[in-house]
PDB file of N, CA and C in Angstrom:
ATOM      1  N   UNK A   1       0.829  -1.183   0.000  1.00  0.00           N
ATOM      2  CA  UNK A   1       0.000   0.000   0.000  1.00  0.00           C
ATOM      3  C   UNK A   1       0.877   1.251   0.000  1.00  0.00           C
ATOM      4  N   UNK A   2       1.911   0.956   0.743  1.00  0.00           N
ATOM      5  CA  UNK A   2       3.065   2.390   1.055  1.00  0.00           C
ATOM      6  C   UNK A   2       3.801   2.803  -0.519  1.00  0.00           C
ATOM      7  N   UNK A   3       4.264   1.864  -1.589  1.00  0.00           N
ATOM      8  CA  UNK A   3       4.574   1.968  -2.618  1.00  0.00           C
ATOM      9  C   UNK A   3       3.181   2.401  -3.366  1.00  0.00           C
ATOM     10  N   UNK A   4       2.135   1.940  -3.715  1.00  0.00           N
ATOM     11  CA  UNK A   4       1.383   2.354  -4.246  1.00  0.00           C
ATOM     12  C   UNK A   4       1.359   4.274  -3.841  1.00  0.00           C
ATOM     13  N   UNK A   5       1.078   4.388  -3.129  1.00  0.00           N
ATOM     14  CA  UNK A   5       0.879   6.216  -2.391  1.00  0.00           C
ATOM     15  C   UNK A   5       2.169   6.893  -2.481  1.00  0.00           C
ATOM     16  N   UNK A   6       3.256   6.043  -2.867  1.00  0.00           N
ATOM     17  CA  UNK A   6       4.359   6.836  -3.140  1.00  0.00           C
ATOM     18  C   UNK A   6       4.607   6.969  -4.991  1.00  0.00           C
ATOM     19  N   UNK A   7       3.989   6.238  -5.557  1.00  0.00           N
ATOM     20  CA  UNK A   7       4.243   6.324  -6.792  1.00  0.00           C
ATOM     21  C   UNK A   7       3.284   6.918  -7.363  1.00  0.00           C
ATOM     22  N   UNK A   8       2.145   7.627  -6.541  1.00  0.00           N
ATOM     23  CA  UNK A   8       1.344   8.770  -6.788  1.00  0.00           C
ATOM     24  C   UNK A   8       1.623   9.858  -6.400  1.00  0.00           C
ATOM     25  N   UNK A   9       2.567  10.107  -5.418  1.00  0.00           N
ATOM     26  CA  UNK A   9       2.923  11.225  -4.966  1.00  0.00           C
ATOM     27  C   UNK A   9       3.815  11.264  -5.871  1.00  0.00           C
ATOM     28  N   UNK A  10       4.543  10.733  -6.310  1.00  0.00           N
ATOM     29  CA  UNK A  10       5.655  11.105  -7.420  1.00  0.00           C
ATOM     30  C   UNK A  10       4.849  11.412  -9.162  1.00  0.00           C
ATOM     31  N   UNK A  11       3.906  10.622  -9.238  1.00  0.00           N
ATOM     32  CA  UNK A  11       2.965  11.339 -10.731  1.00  0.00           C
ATOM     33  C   UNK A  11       2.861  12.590 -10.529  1.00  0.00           C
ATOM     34  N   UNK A  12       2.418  12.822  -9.272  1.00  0.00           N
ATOM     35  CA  UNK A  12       1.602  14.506  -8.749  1.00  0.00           C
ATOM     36  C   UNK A  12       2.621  15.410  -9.048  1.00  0.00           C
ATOM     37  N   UNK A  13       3.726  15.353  -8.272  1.00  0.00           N
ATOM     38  CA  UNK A  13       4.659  15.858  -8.606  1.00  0.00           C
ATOM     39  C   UNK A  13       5.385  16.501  -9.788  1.00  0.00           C
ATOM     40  N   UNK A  14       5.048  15.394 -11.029  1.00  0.00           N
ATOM     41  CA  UNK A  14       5.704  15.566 -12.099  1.00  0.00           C
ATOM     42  C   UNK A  14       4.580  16.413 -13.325  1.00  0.00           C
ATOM     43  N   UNK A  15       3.634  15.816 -12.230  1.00  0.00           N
ATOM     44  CA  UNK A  15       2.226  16.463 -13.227  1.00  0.00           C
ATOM     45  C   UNK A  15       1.820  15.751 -14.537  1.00  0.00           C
ATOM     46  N   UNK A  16       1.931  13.937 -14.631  1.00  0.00           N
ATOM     47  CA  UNK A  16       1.851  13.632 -15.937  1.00  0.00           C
ATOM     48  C   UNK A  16       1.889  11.990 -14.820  1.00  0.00           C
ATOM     49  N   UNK A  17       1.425  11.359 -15.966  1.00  0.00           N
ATOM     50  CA  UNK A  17       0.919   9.971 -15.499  1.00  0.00           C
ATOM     51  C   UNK A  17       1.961   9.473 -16.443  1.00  0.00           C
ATOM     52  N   UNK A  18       2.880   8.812 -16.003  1.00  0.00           N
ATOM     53  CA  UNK A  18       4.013   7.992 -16.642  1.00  0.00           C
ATOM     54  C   UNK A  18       3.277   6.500 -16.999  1.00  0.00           C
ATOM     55  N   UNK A  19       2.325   6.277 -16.425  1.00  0.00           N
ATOM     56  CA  UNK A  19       2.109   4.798 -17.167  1.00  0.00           C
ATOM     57  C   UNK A  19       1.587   4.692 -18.199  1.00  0.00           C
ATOM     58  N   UNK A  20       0.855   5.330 -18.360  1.00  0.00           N
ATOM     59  CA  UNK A  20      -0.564   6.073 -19.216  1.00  0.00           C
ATOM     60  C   UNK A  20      -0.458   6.460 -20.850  1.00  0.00           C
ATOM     61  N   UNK A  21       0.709   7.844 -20.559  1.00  0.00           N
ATOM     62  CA  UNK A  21       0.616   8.811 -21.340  1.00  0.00           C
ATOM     63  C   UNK A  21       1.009   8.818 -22.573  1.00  0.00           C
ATOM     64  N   UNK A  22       1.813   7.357 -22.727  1.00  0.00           N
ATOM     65  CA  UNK A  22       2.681   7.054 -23.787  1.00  0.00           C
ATOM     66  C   UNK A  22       1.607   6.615 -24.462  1.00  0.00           C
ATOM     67  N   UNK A  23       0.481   5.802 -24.512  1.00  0.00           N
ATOM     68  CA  UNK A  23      -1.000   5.132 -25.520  1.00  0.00           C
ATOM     69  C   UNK A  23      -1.391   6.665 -26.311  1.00  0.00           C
ATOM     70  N   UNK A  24      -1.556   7.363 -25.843  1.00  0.00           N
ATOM     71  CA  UNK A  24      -2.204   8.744 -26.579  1.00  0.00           C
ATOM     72  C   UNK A  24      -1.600   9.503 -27.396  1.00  0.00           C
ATOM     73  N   UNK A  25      -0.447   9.027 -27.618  1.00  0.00           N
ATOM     74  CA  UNK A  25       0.316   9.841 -28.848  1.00  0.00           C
ATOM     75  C   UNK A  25       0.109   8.695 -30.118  1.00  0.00           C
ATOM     76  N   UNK A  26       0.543   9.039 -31.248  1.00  0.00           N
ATOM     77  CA  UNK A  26       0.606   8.524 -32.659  1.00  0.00           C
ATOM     78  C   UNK A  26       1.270   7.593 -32.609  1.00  0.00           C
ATOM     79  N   UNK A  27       2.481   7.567 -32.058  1.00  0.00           N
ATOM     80  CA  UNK A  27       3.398   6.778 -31.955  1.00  0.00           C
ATOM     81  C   UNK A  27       3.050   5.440 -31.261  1.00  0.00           C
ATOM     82  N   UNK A  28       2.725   6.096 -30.247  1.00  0.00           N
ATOM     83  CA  UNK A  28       2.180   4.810 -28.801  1.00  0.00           C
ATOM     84  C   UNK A  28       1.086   4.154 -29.527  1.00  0.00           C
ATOM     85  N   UNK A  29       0.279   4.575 -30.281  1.00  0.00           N
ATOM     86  CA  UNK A  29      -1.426   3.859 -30.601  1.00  0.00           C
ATOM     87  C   UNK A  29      -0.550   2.854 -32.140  1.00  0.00           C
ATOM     88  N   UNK A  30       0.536   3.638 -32.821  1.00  0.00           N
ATOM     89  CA  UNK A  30       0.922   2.736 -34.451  1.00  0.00           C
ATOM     90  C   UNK A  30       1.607   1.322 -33.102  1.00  0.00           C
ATOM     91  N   UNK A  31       2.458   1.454 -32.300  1.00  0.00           N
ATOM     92  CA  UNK A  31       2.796   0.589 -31.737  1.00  0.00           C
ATOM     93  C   UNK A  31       2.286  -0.339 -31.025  1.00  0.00           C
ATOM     94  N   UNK A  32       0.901   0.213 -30.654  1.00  0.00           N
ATOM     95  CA  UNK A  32       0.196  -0.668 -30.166  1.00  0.00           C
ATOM     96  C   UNK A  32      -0.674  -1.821 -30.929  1.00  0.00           C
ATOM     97  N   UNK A  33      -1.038  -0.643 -32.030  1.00  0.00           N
ATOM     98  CA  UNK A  33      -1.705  -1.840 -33.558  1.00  0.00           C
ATOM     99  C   UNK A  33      -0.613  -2.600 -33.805  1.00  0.00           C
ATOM    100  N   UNK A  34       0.839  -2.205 -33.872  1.00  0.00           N
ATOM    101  CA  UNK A  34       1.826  -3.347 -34.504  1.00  0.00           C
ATOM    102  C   UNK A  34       1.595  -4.524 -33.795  1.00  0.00           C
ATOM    103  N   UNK A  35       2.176  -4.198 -32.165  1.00  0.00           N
ATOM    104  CA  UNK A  35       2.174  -5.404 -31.063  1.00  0.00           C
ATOM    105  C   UNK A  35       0.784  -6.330 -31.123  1.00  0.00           C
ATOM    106  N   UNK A  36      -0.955  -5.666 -31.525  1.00  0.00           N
ATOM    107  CA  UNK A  36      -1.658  -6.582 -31.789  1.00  0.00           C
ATOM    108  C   UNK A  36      -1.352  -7.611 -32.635  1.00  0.00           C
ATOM    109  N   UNK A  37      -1.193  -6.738 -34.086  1.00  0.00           N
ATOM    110  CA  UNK A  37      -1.049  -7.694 -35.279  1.00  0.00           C
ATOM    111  C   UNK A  37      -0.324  -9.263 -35.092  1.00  0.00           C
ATOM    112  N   UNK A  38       0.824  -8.544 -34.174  1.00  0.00           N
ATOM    113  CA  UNK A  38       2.075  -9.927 -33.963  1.00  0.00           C
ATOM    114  C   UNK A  38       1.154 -10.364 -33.000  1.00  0.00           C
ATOM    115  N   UNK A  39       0.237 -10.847 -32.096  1.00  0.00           N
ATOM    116  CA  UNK A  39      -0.182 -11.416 -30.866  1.00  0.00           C
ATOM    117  C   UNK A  39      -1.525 -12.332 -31.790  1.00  0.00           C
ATOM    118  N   UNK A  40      -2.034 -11.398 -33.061  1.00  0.00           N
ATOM    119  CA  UNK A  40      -3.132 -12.051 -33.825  1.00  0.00           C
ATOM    120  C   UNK A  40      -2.715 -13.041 -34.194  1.00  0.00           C
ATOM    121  N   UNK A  41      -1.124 -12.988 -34.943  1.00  0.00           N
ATOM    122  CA  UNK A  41      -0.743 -13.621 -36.174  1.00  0.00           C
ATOM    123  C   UNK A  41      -0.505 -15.407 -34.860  1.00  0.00           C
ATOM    124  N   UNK A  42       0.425 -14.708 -33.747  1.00  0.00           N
ATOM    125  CA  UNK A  42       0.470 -15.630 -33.186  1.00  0.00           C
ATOM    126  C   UNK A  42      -0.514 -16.816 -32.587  1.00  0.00           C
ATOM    127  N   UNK A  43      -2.105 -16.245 -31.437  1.00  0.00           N
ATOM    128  CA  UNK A  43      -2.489 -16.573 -31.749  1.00  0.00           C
ATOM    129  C   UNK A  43      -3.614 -17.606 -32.653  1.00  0.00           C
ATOM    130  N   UNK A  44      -3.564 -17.176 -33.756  1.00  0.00           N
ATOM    131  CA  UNK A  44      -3.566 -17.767 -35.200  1.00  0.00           C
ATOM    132  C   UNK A  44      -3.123 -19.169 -35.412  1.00  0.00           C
ATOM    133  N   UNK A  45      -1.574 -19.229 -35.346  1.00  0.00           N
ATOM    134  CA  UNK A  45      -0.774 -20.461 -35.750  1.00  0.00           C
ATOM    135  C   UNK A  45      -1.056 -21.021 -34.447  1.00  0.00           C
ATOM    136  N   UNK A  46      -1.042 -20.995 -33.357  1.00  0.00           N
ATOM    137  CA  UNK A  46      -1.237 -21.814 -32.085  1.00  0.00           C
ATOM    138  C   UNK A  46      -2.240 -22.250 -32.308  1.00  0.00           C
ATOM    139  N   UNK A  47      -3.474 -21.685 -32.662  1.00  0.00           N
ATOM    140  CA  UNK A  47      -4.828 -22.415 -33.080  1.00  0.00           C
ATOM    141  C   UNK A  47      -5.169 -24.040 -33.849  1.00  0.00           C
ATOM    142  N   UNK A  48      -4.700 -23.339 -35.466  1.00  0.00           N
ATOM    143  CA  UNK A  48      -4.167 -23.853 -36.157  1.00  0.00           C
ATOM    144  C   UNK A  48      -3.346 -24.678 -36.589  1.00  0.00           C
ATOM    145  N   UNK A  49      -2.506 -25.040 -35.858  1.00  0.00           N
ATOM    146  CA  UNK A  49      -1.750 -26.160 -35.408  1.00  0.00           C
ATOM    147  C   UNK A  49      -1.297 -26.637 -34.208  1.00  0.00           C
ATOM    148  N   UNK A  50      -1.796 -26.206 -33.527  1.00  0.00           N
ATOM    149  CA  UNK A  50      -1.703 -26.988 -31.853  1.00  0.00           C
ATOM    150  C   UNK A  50      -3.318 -27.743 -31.317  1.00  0.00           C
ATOM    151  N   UNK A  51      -4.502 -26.476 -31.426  1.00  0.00           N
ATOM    152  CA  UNK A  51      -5.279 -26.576 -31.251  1.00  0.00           C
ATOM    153  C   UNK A  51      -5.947 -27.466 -31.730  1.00  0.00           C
ATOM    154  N   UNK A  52      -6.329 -27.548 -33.039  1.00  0.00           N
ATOM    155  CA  UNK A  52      -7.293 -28.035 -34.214  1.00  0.00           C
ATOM    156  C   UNK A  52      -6.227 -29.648 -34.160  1.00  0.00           C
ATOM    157  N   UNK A  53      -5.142 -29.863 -34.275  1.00  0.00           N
ATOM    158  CA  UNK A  53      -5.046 -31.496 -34.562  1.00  0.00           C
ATOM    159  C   UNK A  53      -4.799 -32.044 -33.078  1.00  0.00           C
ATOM    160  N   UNK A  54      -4.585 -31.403 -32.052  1.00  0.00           N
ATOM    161  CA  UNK A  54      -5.185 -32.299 -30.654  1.00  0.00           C
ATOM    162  C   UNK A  54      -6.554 -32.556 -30.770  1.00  0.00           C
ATOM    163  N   UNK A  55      -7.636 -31.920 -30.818  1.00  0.00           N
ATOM    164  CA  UNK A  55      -8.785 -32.035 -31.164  1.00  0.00           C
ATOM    165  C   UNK A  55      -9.268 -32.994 -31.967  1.00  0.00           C
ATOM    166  N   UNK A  56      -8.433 -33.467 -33.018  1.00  0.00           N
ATOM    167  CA  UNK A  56      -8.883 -34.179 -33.933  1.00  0.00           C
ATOM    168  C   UNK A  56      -8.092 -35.494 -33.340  1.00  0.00           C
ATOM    169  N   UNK A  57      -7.368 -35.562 -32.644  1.00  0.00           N
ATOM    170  CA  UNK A  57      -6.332 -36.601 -32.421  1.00  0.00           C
ATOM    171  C   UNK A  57      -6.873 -37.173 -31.500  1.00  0.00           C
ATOM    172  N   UNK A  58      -7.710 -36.577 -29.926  1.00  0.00           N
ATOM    173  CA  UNK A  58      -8.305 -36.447 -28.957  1.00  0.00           C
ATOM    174  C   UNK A  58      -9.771 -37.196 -29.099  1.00  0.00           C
ATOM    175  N   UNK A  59     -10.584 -36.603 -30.303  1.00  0.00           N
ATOM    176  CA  UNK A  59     -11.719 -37.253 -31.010  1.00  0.00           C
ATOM    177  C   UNK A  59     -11.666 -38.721 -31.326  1.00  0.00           C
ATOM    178  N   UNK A  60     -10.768 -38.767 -31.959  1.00  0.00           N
ATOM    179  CA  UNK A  60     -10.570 -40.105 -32.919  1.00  0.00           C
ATOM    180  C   UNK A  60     -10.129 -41.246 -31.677  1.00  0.00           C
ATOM    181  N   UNK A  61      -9.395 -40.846 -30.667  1.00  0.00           N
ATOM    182  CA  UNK A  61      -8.461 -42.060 -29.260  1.00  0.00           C
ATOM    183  C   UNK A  61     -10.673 -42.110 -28.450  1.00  0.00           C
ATOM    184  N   UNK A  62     -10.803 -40.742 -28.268  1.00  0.00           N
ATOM    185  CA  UNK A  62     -12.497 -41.229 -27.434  1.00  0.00           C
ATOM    186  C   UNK A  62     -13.385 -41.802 -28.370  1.00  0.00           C
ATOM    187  N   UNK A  63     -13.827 -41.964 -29.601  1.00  0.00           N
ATOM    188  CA  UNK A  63     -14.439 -42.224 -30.339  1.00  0.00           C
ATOM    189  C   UNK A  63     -14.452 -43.494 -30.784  1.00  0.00           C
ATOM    190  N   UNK A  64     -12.727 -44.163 -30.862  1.00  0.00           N
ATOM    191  CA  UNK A  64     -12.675 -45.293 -30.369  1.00  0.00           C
ATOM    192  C   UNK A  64     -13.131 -46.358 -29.861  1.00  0.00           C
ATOM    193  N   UNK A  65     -12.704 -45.898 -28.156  1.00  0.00           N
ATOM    194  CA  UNK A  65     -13.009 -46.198 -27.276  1.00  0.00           C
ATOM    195  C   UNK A  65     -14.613 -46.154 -26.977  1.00  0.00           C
ATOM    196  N   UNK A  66     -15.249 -45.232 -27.453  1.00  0.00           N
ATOM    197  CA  UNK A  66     -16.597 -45.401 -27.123  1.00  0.00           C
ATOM    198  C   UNK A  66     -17.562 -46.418 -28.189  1.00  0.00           C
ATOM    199  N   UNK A  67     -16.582 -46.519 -29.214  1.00  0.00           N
ATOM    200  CA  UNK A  67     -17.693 -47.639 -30.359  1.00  0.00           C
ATOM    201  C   UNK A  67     -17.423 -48.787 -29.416  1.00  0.00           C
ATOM    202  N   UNK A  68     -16.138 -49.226 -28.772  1.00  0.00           N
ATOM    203  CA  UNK A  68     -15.459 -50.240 -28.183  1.00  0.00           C
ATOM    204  C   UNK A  68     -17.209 -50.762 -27.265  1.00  0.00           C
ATOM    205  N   UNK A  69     -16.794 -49.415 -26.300  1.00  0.00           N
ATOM    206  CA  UNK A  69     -17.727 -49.775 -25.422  1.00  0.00           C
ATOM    207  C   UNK A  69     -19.080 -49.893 -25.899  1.00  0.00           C
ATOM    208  N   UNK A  70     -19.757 -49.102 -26.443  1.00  0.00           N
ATOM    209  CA  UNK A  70     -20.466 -49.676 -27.070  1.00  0.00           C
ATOM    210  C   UNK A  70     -21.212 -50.861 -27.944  1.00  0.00           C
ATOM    211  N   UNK A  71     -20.184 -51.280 -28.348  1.00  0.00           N
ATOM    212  CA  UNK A  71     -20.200 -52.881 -29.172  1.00  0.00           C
ATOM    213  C   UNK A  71     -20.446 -53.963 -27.676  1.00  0.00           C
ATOM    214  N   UNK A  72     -19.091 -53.801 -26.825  1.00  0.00           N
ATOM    215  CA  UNK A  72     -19.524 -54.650 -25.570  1.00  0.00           C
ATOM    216  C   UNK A  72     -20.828 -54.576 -25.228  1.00  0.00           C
ATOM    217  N   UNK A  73     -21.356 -53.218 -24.751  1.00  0.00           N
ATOM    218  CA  UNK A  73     -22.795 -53.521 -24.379  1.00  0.00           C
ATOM    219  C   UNK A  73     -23.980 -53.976 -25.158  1.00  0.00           C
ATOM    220  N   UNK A  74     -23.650 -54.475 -26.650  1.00  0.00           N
ATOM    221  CA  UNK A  74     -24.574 -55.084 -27.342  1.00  0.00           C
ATOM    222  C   UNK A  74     -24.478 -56.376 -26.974  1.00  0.00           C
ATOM    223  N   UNK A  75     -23.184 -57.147 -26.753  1.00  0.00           N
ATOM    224  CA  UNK A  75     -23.211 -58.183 -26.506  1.00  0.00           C
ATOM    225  C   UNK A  75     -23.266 -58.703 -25.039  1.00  0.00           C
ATOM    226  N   UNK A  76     -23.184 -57.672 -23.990  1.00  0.00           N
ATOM    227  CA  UNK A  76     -23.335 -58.401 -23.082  1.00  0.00           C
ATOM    228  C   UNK A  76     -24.307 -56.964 -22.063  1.00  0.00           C
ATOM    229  N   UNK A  77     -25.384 -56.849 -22.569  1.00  0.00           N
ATOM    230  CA  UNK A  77     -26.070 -55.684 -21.921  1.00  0.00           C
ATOM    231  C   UNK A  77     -25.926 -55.618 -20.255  1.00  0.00           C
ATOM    232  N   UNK A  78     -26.241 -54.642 -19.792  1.00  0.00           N
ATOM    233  CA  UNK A  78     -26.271 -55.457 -18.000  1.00  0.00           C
ATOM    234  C   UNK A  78     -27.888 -55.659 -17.697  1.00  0.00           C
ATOM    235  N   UNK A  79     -27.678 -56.152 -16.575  1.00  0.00           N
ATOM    236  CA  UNK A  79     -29.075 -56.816 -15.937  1.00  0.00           C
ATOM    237  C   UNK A  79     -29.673 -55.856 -15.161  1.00  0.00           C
ATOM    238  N   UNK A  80     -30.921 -56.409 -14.996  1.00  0.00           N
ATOM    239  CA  UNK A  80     -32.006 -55.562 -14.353  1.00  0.00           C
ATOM    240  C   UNK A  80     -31.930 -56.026 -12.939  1.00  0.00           C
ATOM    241  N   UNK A  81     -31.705 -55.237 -11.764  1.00  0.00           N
ATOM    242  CA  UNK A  81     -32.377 -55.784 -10.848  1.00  0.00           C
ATOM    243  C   UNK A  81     -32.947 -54.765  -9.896  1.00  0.00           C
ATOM    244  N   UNK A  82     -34.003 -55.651  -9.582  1.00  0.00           N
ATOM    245  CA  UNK A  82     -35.332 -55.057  -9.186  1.00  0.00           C
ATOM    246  C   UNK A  82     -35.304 -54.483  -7.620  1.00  0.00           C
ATOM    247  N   UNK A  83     -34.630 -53.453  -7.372  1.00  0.00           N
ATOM    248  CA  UNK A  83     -34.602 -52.865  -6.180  1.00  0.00           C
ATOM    249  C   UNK A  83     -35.740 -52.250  -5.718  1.00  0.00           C
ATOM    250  N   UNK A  84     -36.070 -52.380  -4.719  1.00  0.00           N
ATOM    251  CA  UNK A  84     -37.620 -51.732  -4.195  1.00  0.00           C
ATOM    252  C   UNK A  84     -37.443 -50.002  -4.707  1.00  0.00           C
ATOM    253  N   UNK A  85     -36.429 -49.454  -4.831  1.00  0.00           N
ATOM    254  CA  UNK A  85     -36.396 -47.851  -4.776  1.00  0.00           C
ATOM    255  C   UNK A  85     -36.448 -47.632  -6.515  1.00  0.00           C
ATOM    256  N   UNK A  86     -36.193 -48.604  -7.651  1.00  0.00           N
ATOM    257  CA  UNK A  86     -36.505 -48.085  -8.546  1.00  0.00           C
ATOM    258  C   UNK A  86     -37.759 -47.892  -8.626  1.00  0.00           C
ATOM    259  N   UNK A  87     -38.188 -47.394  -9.839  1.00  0.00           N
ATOM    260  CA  UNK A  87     -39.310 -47.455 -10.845  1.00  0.00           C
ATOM    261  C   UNK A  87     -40.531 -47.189  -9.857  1.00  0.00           C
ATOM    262  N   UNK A  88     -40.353 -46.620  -9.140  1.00  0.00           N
ATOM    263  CA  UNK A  88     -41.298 -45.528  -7.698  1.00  0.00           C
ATOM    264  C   UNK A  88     -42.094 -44.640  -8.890  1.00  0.00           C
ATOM    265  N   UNK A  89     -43.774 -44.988  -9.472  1.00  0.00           N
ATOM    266  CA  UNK A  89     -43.902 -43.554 -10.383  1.00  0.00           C
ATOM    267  C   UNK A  89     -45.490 -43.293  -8.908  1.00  0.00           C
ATOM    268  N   UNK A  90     -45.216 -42.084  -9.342  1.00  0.00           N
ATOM    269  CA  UNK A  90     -46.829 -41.927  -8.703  1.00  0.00           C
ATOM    270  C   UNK A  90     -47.483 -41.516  -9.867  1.00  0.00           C
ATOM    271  N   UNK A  91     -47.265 -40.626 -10.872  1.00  0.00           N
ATOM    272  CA  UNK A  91     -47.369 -40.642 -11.931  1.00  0.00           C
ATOM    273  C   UNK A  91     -46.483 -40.811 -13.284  1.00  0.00           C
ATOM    274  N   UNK A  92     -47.437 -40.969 -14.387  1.00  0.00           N
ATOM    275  CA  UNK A  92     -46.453 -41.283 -15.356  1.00  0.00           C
ATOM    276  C   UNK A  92     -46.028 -40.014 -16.193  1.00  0.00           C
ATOM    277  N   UNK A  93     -44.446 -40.092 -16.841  1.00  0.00           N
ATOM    278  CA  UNK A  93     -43.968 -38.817 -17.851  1.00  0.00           C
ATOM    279  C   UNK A  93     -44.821 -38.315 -18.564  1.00  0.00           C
ATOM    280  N   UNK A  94     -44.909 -36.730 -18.998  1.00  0.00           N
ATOM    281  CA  UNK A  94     -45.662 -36.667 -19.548  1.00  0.00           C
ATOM    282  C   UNK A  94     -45.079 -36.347 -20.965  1.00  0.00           C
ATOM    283  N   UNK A  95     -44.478 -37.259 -21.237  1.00  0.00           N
ATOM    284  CA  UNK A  95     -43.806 -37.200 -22.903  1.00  0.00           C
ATOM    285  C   UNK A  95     -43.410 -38.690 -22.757  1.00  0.00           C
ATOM    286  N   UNK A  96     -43.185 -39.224 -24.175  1.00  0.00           N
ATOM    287  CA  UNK A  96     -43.349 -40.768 -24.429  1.00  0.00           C
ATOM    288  C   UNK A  96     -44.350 -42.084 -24.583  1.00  0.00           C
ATOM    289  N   UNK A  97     -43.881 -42.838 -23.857  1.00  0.00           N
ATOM    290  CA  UNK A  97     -44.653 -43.342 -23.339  1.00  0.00           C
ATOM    291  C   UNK A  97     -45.142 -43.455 -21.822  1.00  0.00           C
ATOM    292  N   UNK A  98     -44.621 -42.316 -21.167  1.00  0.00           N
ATOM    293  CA  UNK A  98     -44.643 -42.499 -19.947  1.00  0.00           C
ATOM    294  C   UNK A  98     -43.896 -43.189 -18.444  1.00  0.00           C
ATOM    295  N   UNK A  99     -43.052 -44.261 -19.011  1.00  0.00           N
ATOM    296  CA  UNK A  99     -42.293 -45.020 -18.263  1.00  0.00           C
ATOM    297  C   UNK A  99     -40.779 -44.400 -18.061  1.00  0.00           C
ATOM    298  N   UNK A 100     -40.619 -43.700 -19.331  1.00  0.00           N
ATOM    299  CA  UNK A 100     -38.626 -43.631 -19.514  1.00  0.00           C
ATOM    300  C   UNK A 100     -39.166 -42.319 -19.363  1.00  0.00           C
ATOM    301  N   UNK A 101     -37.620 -41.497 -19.257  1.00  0.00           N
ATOM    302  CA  UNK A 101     -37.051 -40.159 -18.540  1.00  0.00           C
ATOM    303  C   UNK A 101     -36.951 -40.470 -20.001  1.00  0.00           C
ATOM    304  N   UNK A 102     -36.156 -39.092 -20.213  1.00  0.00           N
ATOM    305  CA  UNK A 102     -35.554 -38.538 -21.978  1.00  0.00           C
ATOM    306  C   UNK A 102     -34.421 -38.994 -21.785  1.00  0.00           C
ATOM    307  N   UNK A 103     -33.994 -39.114 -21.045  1.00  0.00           N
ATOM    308  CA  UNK A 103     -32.151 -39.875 -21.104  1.00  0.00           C
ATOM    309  C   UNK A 103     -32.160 -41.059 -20.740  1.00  0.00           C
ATOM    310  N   UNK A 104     -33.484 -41.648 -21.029  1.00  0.00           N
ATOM    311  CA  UNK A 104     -33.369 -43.288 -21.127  1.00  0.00           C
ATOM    312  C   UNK A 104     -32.107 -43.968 -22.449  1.00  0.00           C
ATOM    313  N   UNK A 105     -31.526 -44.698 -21.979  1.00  0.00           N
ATOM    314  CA  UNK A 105     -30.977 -45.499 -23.275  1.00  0.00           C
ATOM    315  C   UNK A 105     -31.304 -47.272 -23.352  1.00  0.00           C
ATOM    316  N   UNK A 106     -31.636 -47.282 -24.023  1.00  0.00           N
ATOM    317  CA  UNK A 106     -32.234 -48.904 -24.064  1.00  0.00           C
ATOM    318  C   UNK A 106     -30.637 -49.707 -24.163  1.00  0.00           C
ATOM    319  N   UNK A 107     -29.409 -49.286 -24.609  1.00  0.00           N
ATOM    320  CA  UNK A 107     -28.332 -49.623 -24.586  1.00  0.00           C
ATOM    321  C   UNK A 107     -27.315 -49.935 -23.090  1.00  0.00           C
ATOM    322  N   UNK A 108     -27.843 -48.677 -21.884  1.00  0.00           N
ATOM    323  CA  UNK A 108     -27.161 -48.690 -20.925  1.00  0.00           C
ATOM    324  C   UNK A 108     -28.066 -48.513 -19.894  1.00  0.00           C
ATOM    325  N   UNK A 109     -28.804 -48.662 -20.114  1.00  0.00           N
ATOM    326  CA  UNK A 109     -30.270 -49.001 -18.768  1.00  0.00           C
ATOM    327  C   UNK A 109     -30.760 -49.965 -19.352  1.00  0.00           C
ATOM    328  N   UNK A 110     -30.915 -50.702 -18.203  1.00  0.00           N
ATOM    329  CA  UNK A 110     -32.002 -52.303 -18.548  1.00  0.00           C
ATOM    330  C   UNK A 110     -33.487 -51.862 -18.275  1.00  0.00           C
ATOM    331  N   UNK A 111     -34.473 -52.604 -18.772  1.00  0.00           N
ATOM    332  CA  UNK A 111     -35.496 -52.032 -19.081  1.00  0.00           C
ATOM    333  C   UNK A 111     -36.382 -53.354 -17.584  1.00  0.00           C
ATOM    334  N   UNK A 112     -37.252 -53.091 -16.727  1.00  0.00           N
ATOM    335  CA  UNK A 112     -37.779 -53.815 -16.214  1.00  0.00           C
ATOM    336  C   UNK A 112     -38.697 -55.151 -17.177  1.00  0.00           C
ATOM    337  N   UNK A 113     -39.023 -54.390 -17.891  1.00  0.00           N
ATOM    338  CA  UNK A 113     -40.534 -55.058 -18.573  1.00  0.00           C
ATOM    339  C   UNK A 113     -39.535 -56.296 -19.307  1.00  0.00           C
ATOM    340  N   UNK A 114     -38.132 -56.631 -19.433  1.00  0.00           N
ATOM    341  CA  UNK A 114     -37.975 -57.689 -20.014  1.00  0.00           C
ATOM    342  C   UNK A 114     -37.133 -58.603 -19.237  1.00  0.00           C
TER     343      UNK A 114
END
């Protein structure tokens, strides 16, 4: 806090804001568009080649893996079992048929009725 109040007493002093004052001239604002341009360009290529083929590299290792899993659960679905706390309705959904939530999957929820 003591540096902060001293490096205002020293602006006051001088009568000009040293951090500031340099953006508002011609000079300070062409230098400042330059330093964007280089931060765009940069950026840019980080996107473009860092970004975009992890992404694609990242996709393809989960995508994998999820047909994987997927295929298993065709062949070996899991089982139903009938715990007193499921399938509690007092009433039924009112979209469907009434029994399944919207994030039912007939793939990874077992269905009572079979």
């Amino acid at each position: 806090m003591f540096k902060v109040a001293q490096l205002a007493r020293t602006a006051a002093a001088r009568g000009t804001r040293s951090y500031s004052s340099g953006m508002f001239t011609n000079a300070g604002y062409e230098a400042s568009k330059e330093h964007a341009r280089g931060a765009v360009e940069t950026w840019k290529k980080i996107s473009l080649f860092v970004a975009l083929p992890s992404v694609a590299i990242f996709s393809y290792v989960a995508t994998k893996d999820e047909l994987a899993h997927i295929h298993h659960l065709e062949h070996d679905p899991p089982k139903f079992v009938a715990y007193p706390y499921l399938h509690v309705r007092k009433r039924k959904f009112p979209y469907g048929d009434g029994e399944h939530t919207p994030f039912w999957n007939p793939l990874t929820n077992p269905d009572p009725e079979e």
